[in-house]
Protein backbone atom coordinates (compact mmCIF):
# COMPACT_ATOMS: atom_id res chain seq x y z
CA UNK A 1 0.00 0.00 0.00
CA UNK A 2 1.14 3.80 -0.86
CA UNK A 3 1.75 6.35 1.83
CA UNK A 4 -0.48 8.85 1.67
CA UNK A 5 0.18 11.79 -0.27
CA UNK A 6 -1.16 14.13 2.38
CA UNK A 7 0.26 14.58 6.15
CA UNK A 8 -1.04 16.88 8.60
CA UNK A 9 0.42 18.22 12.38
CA UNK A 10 -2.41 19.43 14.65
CA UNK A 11 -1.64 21.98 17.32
CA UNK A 12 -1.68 20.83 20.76
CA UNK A 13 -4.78 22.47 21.50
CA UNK A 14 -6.58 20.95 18.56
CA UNK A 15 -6.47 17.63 20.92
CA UNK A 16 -7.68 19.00 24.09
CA UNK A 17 -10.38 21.05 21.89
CA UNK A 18 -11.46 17.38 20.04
CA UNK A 19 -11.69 15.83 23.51
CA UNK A 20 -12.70 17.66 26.09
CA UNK A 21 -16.76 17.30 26.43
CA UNK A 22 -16.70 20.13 28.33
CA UNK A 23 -16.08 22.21 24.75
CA UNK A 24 -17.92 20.01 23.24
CA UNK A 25 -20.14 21.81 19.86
CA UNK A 26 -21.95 20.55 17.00
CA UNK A 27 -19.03 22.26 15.00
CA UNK A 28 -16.11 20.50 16.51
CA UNK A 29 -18.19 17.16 16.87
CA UNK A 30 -18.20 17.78 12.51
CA UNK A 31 -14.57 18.56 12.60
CA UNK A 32 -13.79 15.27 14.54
CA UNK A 33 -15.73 13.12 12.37
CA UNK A 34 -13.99 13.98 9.47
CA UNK A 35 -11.03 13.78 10.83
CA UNK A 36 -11.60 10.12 11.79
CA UNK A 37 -13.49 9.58 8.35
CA UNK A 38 -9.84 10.92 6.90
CA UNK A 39 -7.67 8.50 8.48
CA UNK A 40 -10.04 5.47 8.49
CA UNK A 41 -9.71 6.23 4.37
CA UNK A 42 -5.85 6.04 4.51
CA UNK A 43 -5.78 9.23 2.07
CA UNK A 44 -4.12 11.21 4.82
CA UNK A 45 -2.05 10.71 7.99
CA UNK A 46 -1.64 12.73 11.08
CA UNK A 47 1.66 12.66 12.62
CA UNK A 48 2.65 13.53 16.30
CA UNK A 49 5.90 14.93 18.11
CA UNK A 50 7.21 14.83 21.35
CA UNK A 51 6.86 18.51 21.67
CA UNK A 52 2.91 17.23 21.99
CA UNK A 53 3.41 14.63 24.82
CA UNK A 54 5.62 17.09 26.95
CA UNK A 55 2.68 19.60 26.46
CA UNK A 56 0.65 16.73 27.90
CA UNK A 57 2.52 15.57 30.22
CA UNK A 58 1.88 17.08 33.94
CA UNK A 59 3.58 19.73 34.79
CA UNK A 60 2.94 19.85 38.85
CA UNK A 61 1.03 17.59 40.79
CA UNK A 62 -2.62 19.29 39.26
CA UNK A 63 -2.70 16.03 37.06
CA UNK A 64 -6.47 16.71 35.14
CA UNK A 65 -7.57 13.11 33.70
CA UNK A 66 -8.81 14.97 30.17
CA UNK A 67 -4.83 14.51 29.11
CA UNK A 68 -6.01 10.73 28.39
CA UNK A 69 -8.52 11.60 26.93
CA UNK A 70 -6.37 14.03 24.64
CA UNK A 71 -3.86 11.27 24.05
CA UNK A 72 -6.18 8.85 23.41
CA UNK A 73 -7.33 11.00 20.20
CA UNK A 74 -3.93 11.18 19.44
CA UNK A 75 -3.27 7.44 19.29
CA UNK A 76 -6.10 7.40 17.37
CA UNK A 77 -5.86 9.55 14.65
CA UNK A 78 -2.05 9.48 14.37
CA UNK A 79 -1.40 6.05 15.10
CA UNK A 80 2.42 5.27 14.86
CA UNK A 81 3.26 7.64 12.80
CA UNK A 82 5.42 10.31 14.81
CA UNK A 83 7.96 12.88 14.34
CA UNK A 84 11.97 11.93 15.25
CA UNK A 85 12.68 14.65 18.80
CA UNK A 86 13.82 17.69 17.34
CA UNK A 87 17.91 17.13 18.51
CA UNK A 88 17.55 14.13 15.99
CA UNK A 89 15.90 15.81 13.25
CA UNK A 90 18.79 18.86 14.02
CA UNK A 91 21.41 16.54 13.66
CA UNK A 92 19.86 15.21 10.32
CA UNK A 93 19.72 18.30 9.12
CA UNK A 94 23.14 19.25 10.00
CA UNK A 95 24.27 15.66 8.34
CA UNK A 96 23.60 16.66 4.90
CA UNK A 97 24.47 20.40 5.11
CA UNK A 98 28.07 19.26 5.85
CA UNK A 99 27.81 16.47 3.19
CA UNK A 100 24.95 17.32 0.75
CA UNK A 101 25.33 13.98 -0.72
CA UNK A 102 24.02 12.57 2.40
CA UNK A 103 20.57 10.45 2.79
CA UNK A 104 17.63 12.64 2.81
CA UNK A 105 16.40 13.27 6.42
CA UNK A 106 13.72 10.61 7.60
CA UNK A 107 11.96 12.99 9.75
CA UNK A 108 8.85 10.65 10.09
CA UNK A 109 8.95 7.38 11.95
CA UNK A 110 6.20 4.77 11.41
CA UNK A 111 6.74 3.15 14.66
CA UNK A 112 6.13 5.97 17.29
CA UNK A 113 9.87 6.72 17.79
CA UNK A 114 9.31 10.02 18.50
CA UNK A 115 11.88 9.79 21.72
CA UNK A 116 15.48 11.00 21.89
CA UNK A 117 18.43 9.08 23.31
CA UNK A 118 16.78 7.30 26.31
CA UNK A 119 20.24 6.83 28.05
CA UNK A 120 19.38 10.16 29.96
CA UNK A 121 16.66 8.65 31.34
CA UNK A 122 16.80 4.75 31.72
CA UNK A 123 18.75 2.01 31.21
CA UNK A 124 19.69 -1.01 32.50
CA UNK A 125 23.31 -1.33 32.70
CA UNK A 126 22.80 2.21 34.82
CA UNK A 127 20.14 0.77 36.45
CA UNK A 128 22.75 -2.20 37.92
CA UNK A 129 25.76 0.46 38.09
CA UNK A 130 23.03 2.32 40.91
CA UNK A 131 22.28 -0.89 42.94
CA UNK A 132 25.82 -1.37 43.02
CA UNK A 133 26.14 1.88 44.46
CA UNK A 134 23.24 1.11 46.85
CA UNK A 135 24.40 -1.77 48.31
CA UNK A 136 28.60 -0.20 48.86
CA UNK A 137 27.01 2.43 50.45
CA UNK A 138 25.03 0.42 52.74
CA UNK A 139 27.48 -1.82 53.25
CA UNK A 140 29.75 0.96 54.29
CA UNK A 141 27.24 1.47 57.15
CA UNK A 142 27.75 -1.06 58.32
CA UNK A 143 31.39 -0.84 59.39
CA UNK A 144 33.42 -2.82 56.68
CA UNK A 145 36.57 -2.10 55.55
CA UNK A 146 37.39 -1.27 51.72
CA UNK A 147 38.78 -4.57 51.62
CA UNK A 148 35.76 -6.25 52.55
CA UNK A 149 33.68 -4.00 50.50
CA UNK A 150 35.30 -5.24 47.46
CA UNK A 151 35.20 -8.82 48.39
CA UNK A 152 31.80 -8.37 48.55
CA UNK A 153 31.16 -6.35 45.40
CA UNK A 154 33.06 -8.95 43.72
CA UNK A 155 30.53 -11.18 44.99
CA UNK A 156 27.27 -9.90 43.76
CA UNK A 157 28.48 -8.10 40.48
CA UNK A 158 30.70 -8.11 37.76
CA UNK A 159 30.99 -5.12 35.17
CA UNK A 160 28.09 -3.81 36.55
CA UNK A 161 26.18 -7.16 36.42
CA UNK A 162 24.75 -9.22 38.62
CA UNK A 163 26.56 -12.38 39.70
CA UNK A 164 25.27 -15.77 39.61
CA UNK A 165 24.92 -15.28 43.65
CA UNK A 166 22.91 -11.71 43.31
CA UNK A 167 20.55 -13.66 41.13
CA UNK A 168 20.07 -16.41 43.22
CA UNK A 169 19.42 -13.48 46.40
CA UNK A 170 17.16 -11.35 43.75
CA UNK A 171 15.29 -14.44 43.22
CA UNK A 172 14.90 -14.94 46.53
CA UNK A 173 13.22 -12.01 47.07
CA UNK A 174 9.20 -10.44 46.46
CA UNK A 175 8.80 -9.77 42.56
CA UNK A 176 5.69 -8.50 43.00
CA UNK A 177 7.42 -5.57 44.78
CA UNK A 178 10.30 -5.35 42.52
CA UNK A 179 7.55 -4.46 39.48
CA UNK A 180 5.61 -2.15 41.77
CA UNK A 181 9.00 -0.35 42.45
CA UNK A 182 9.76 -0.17 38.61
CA UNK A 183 6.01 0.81 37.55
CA UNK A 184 5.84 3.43 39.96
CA UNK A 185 9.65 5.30 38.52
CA UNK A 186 8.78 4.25 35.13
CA UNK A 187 5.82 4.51 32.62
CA UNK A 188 5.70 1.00 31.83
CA UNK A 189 3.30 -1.17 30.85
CA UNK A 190 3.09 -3.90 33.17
CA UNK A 191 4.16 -6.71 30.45
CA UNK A 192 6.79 -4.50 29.92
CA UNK A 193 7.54 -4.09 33.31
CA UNK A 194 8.26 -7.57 33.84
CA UNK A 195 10.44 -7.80 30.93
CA UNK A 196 12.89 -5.59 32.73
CA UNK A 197 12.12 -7.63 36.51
CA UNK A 198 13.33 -10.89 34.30
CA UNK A 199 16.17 -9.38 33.17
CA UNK A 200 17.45 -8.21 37.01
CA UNK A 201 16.80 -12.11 37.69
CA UNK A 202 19.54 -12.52 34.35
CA UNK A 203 16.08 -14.38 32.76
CA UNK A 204 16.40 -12.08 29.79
CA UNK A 205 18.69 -9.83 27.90
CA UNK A 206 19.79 -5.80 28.04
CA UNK A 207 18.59 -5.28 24.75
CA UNK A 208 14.64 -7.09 25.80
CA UNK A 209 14.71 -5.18 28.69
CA UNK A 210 15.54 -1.51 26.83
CA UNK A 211 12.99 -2.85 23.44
CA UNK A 212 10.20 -3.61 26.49
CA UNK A 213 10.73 0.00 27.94
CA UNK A 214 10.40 1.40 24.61
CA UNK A 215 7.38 0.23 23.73
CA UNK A 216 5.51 1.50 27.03
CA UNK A 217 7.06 4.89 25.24
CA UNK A 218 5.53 4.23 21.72
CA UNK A 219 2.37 4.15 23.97
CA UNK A 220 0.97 7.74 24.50
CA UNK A 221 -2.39 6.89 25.97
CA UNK A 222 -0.15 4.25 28.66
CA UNK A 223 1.78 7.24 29.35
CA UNK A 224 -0.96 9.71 30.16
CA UNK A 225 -2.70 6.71 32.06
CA UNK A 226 0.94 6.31 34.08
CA UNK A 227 1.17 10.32 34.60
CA UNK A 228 -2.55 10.31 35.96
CA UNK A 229 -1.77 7.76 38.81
CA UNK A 230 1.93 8.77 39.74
CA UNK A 231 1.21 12.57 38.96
CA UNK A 232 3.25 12.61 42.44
CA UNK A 233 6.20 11.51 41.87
CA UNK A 234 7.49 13.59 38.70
CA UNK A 235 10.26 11.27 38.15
CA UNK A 236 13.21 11.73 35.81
CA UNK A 237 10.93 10.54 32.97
CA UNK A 238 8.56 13.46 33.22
CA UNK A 239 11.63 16.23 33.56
CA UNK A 240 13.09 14.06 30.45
CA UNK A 241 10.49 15.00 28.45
CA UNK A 242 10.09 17.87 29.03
CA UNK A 243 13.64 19.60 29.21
CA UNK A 244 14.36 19.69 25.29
CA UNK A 245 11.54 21.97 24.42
CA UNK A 246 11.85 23.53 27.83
CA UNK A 247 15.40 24.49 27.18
CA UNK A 248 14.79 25.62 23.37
CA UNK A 249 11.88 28.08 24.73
CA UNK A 250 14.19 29.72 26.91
CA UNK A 251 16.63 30.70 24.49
CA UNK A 252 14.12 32.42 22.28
CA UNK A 253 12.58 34.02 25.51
CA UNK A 254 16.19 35.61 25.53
CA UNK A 255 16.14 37.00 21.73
CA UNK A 256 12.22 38.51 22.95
CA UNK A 257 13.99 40.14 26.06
CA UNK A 258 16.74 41.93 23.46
CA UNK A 259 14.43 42.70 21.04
CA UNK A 260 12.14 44.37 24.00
CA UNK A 261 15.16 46.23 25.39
CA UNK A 262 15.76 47.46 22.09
CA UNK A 263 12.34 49.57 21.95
CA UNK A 264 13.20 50.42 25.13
CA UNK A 265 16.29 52.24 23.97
CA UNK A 266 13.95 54.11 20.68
CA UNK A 267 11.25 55.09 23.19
CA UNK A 268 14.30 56.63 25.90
CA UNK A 269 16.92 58.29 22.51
CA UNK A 270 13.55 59.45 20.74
CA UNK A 271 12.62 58.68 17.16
CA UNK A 272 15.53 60.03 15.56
CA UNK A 273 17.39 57.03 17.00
CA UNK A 274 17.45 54.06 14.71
CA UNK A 275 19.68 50.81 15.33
CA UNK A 276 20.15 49.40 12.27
CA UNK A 277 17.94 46.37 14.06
CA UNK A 278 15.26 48.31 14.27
CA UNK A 279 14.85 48.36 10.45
CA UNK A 280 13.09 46.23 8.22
CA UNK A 281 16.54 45.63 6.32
CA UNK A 282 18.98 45.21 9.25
CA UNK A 283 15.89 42.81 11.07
CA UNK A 284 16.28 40.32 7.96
CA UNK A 285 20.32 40.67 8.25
CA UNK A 286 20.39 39.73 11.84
CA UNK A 287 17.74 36.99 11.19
CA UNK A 288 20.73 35.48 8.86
CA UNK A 289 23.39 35.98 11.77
CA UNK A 290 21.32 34.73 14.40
CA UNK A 291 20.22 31.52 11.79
CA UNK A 292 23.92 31.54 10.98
CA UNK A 293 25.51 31.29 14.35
CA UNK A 294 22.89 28.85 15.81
CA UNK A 295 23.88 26.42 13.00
CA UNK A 296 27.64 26.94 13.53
CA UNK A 297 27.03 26.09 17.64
CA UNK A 298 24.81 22.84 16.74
CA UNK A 299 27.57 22.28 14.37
CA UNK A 300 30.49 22.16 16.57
CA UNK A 301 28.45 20.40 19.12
CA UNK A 302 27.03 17.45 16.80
CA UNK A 303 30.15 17.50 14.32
CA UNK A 304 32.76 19.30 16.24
CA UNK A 305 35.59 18.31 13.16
CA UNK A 306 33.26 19.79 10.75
CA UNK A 307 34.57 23.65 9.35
CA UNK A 308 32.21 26.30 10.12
CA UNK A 309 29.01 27.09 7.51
CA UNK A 310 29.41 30.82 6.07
CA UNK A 311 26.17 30.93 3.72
CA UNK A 312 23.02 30.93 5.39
CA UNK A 313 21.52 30.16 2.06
CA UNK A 314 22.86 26.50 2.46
CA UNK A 315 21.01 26.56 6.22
CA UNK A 316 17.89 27.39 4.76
CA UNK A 317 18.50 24.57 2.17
CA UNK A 318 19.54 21.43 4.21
CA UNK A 319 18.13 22.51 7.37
CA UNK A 320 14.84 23.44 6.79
CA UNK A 321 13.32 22.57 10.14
CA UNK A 322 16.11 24.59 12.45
CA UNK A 323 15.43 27.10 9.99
CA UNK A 324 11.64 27.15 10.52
CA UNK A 325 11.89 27.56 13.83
CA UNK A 326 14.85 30.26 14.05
CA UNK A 327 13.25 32.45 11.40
CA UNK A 328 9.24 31.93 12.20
CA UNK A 329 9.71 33.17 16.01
CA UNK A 330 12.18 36.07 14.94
CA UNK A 331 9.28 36.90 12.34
CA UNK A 332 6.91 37.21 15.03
CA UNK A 333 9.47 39.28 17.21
CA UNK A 334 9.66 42.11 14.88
CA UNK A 335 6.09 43.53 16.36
CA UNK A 336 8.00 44.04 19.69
CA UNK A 337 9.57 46.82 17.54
CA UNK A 338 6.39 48.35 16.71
CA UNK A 339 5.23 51.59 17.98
CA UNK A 340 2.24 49.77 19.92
CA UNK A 341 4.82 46.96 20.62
CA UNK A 342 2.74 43.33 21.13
CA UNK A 343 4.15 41.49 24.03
CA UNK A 344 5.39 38.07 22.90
CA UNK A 345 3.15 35.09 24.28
CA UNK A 346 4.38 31.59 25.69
CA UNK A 347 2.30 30.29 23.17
CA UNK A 348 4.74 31.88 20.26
CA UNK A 349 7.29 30.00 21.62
CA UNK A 350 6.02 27.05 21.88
CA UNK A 351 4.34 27.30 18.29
CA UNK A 352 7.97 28.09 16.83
CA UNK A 353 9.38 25.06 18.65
CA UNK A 354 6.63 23.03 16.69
CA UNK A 355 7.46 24.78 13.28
CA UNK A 356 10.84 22.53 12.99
CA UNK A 357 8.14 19.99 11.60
CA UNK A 358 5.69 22.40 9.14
CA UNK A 359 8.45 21.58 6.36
CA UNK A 360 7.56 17.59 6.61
CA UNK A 361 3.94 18.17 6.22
CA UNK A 362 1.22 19.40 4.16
CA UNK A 363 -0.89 20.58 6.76
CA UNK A 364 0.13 22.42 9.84
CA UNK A 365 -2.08 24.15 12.35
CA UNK A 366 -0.88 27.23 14.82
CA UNK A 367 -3.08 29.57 16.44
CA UNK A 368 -3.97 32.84 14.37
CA UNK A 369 -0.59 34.84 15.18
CA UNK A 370 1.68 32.66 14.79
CA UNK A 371 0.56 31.01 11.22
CA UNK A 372 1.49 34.07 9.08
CA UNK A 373 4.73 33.86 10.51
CA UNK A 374 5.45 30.36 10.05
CA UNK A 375 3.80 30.55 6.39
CA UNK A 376 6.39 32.38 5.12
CA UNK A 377 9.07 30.41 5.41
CA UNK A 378 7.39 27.31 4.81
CA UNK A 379 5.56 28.36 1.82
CA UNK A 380 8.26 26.70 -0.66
CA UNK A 381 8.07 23.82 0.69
CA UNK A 382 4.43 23.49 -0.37
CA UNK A 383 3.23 23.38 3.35
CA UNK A 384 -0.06 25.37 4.20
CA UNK A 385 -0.71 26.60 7.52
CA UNK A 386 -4.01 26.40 9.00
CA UNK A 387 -4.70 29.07 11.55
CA UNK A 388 -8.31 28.08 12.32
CA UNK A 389 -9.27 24.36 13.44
CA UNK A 390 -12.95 24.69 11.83
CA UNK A 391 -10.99 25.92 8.55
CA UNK A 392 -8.84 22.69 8.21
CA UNK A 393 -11.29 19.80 6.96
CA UNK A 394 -12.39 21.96 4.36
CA UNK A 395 -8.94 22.55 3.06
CA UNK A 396 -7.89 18.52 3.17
CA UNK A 397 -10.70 17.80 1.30
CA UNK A 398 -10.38 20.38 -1.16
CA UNK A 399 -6.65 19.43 -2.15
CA UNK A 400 -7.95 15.59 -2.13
CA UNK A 401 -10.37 16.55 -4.94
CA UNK A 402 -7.93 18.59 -6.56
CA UNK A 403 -5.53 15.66 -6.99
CA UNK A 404 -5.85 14.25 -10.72
């Protein structure tokens, strides 16, 4: 079977608006039909990020049970098909602008890998390398000497893994409360779960343990179902997922403080001052520096042997997602210049950290601000942006009957 020739990305919102009874119209109830009619017909496919699920996911203990609910639409209208996290897609990009003969960037994943490097987060050697730790320290407690602390390391573990005689003394013990302790750090699905308790008994391998953990992951509606009952205990899992977007918001909450400060500066001098910033022209050359220099950073940091970049033309080229996002929220920063200067809203931000994907689609929905902004520099890439959610079955259909 083909892939379908038309993908669409659906704000954040768009899910919670779907959803939520609470909101619940004759207009959207239309909206959601055909959007299920559309997929069901596998002419179109919706596509997810993890820039979604970390919007989802709880962000204090004031867990509200409608994120299911919003996940569960997600599942079902996207499926498995999901974006690669936005440091992998980066790095992509960056691959074939320093070698343009390089594989095209496989932004889309058809089986929910949507996750970066999980090593941050979990795995099981470093699960064994902190028992090991757990047990010298409480060992050391308990009076013994280095030398007897090693003896007895030597005992239970080797490399990092348990011994034949840690084993036999793991399998000893309750594994109904080893899985309880794993569900409640992890969200796991309980099959999965156990996966990982074999594998601390040596009953199964590092590689069936890490595959079982990942597919709890490739699981959003598990995931919201694991937030809503452990909404207490925001574990490393919860800060993993949401530190990436977290940390790219705050770095174009900086450029929005400079560009503020700069008005500042108009408004204090009078009108006769003009930094060359503050123009139309100079705004669109230190769009280019700003692209420019981000690029070089990721550059040294994913390909640190790789020369420096010097043409921002090639950036726009072979990194069309970084590009997106760089040049979509500077867009939108220009009206801080203004006279009447509009304060920038968290929602820009976290619309511009979701245009690194608007090149990989057809479709792409942001709120009514934002999509000019993002239109522009998506526009040759044939994507539309859809700033209404009412607006967007209408404009699927029309392109479906358009195609010959």
């Amino acid at each position: 079977m083909s892939e379908p020739s038309i993908t669409i990305y659906l704000d954040s919102n768009d899910y919670s608006m779907l959803s939520d009874p609470r909101r619940r119209t004759d207009s959207l109830d239309q909206v959601r039909t055909v959007l299920q009619e559309l997929v069901h017909s596998n002419l179109v496919r919706f596509v997810f990020s993890g820039i979604h699920l970390s919007e989802m996911a709880p962000l204090d203990t004031k867990f509200t049970p409608s994120a299911t609910d919003r996940a569960d639409l997600l599942v079902e209208l996207c499926g498995r098909n999901a974006f690669i996290s936005f440091d992998r897609l980066v790095a992509s990009e960056l691959a074939n602008l320093v070698n343009p003969d390089a594989p095209p960037v496989q932004a889309l994943s058809s089986n929910a890998t949507w996750f970066p490097e999980i090593d941050k987060v979990f795995s099981p050697v470093h699960l064994w390398a902190n028992t090991a730790r757990e047990i010298d320290h409480a060992v050391k407690e308990r009076g013994l000497n280095r030398k007897q602390r090693r003896t007895l390391k030597r005992q239970l573990f080797k490399a990092n893994q348990p011994t034949p005689k840690m084993q036999e003394w793991l399998a000893s013990q309750n594994p109904s409360s080893n899985l309880s302790e794993i569900l409640s750090l992890y969200p796991m699905r309980p099959q999965d779960a156990e996966v990982l308790c074999r594998y601390t008994l040596g009953q199964a391998t590092q590689k069936e343990a890490e595959d079982a953990f990942l597919e709890s992951l490739r699981d959003p509606s598990w995931m919201m179902r694991w937030f809503a009952t452990h909404h207490n205990k925001l574990t490393s899992v919860t800060e993993w997922l949401r530190e990436p977007s977290r940390d790219m918001i705050a770095r174009m909450k900086e450029m929005a403080v400079h560009a503020k400060e700069l008005h500042k500066f108009q408004s204090i001098l009078g009108s006769e001052f003009k930094a060359d910033m503050l123009t139309r022209n100079g705004w669109r050359a230190a769009q280019d520096e700003f692209l420019l220099n981000v690029a070089n950073r990721l550059l040294l940091h994913f390909y640190p042997k790789t020369p420096s970049c010097g043409s921002v033309e090639l950036v726009d080229k072979h990194c069309p997602g970084l590009s997106t996002t760089i040049r979509s929220l500077l867009s939108s920063l220009w009206n801080s210049f203004c006279s009447d200067p509009r304060v920038p809203q968290e929602s820009d931000f976290v619309d511009a950290v979701h245009a690194m994907y608007a090149p990989y689609v057809t479709f792409f929905r942001a709120d009514r601000y934002m999509s000019p902004h993002i239109q522009k520099q998506v526009a040759q890439h044939g994507t539309q942006v859809v700033s209404r959610l009412d607006e967007l079955p209408g404009r699927i259909l029309a392109m479906l009957h358009s195609d010959p």
